[in-house]
Protein backbone atom coordinates (compact mmCIF):
# COMPACT_ATOMS: atom_id res chain seq x y z
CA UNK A 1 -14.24 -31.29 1.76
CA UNK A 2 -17.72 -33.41 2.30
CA UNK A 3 -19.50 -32.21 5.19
CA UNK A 4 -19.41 -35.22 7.53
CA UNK A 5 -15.57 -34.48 8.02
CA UNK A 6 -16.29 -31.46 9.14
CA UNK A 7 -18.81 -33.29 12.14
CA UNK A 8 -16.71 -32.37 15.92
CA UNK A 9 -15.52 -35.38 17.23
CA UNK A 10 -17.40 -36.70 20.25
CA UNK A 11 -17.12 -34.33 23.10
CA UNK A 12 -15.27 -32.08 21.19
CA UNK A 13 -15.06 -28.08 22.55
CA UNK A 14 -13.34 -25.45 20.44
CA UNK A 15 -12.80 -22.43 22.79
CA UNK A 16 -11.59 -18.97 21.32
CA UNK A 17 -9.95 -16.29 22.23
CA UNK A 18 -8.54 -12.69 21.14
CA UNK A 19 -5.48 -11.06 22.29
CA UNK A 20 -2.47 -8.56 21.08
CA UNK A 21 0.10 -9.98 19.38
CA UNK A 22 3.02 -7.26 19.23
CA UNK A 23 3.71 -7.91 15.02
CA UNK A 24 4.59 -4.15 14.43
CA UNK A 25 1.28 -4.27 12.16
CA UNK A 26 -0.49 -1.79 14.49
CA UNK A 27 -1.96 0.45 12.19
CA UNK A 28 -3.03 -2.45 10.23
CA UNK A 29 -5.51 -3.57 12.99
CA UNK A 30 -6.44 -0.15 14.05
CA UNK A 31 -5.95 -1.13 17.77
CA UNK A 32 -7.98 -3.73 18.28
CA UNK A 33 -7.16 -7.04 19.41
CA UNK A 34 -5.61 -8.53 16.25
CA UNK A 35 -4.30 -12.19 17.43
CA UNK A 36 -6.72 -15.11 17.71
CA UNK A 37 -6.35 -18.53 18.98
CA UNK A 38 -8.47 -21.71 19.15
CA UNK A 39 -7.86 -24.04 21.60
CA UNK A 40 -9.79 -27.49 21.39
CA UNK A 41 -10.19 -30.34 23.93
CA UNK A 42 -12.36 -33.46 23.15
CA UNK A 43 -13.49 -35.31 26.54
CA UNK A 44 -11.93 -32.62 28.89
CA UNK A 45 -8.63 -33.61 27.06
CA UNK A 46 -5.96 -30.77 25.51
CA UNK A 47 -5.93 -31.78 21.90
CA UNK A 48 -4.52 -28.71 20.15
CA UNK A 49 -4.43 -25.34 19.37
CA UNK A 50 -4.17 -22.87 16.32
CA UNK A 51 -3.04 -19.17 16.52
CA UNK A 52 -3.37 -16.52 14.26
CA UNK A 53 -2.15 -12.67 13.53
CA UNK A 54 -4.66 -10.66 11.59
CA UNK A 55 -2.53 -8.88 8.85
CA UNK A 56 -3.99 -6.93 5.71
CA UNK A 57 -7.31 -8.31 6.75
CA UNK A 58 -6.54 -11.90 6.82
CA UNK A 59 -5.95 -14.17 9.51
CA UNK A 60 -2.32 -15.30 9.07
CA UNK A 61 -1.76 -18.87 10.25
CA UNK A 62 0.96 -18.95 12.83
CA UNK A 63 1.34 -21.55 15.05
CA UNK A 64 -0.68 -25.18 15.00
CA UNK A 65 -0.47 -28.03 17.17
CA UNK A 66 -2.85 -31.17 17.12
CA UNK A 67 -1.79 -34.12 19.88
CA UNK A 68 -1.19 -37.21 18.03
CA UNK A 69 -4.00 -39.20 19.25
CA UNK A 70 -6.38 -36.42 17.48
CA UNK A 71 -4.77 -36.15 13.95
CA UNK A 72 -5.89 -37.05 11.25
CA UNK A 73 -9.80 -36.52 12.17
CA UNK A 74 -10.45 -32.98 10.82
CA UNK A 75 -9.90 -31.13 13.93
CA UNK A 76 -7.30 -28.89 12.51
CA UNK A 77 -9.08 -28.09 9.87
CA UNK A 78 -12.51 -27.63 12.21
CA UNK A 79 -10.20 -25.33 13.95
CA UNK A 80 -9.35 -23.21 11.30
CA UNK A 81 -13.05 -22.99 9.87
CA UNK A 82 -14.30 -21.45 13.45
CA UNK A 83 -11.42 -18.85 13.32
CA UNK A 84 -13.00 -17.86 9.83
CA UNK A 85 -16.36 -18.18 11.32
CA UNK A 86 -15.43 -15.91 14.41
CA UNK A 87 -13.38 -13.22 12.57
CA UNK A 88 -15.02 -12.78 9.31
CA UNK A 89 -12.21 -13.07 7.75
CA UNK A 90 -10.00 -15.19 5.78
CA UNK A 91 -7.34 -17.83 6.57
CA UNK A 92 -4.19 -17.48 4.60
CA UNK A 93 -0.74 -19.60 5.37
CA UNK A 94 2.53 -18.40 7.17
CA UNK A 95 5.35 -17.63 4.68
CA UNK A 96 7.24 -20.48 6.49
CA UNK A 97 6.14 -23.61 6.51
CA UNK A 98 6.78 -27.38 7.96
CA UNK A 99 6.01 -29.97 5.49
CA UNK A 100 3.38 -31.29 7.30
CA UNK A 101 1.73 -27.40 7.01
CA UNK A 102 2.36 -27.23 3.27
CA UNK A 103 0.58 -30.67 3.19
CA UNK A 104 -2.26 -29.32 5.09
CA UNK A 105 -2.82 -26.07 2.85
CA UNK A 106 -2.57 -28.21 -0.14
CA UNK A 107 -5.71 -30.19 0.70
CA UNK A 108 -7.85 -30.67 -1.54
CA UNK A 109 -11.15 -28.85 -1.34
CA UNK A 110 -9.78 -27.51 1.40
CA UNK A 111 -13.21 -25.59 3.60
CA UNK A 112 -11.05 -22.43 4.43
CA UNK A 113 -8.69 -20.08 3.06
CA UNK A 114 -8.18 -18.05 0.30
């Protein structure tokens, strides 16, 4: 992906942060706080959210939601490129999948992920 799509949209404010997310995957994360979630707003305005689970050191996509009036304009995958940045690790997708995720993972030159 070129560079100037990864640019935040004006007024743009990604805010993370950790939490437990009871997946059964305990040992996996040795105890520490093993969900993450980005939340962005551009202008003071919700626009969306991503959540993930870290499992077998990668952070597992769960949940995403972008408001309409901010799709298509990288913020997604802005989103997803901070959660790499924060964790160290890597994105990977959930094993189920809307059409519009599958779409999403199947970018091309995608800047995250496996």
């Amino acid at each position: 992906m070129a560079a100037e799509k990864l640019t935040p949209l004006p007024g743009e404010e990604l805010s993370p942060e950790w939490g437990w997310h009871e997946c059964g995957d305990e040992a996996d994360v040795e105890g520490v706080d093993n969900e993450l979630t980005i939340r962005a707003k551009v202008n003071g305005v919700y626009a969306g959210y991503v959540s993930f689970v870290v499992r077998n050191k990668r952070l597992e996509a769960c949940n995403l939601e972008v408001n309409p009036e901010f799709r298509r304009k990288g913020l997604a995958t802005r989103m997803y490129v901070e959660a790499e940045e924060i964790a160290g690790l890597k994105c990977v997708p959930h094993s189920s999948q809307s059409p519009e995720g599958r779409a999403f993972w199947n970018q091309k030159d995608r800047p995250f992920g496996c």
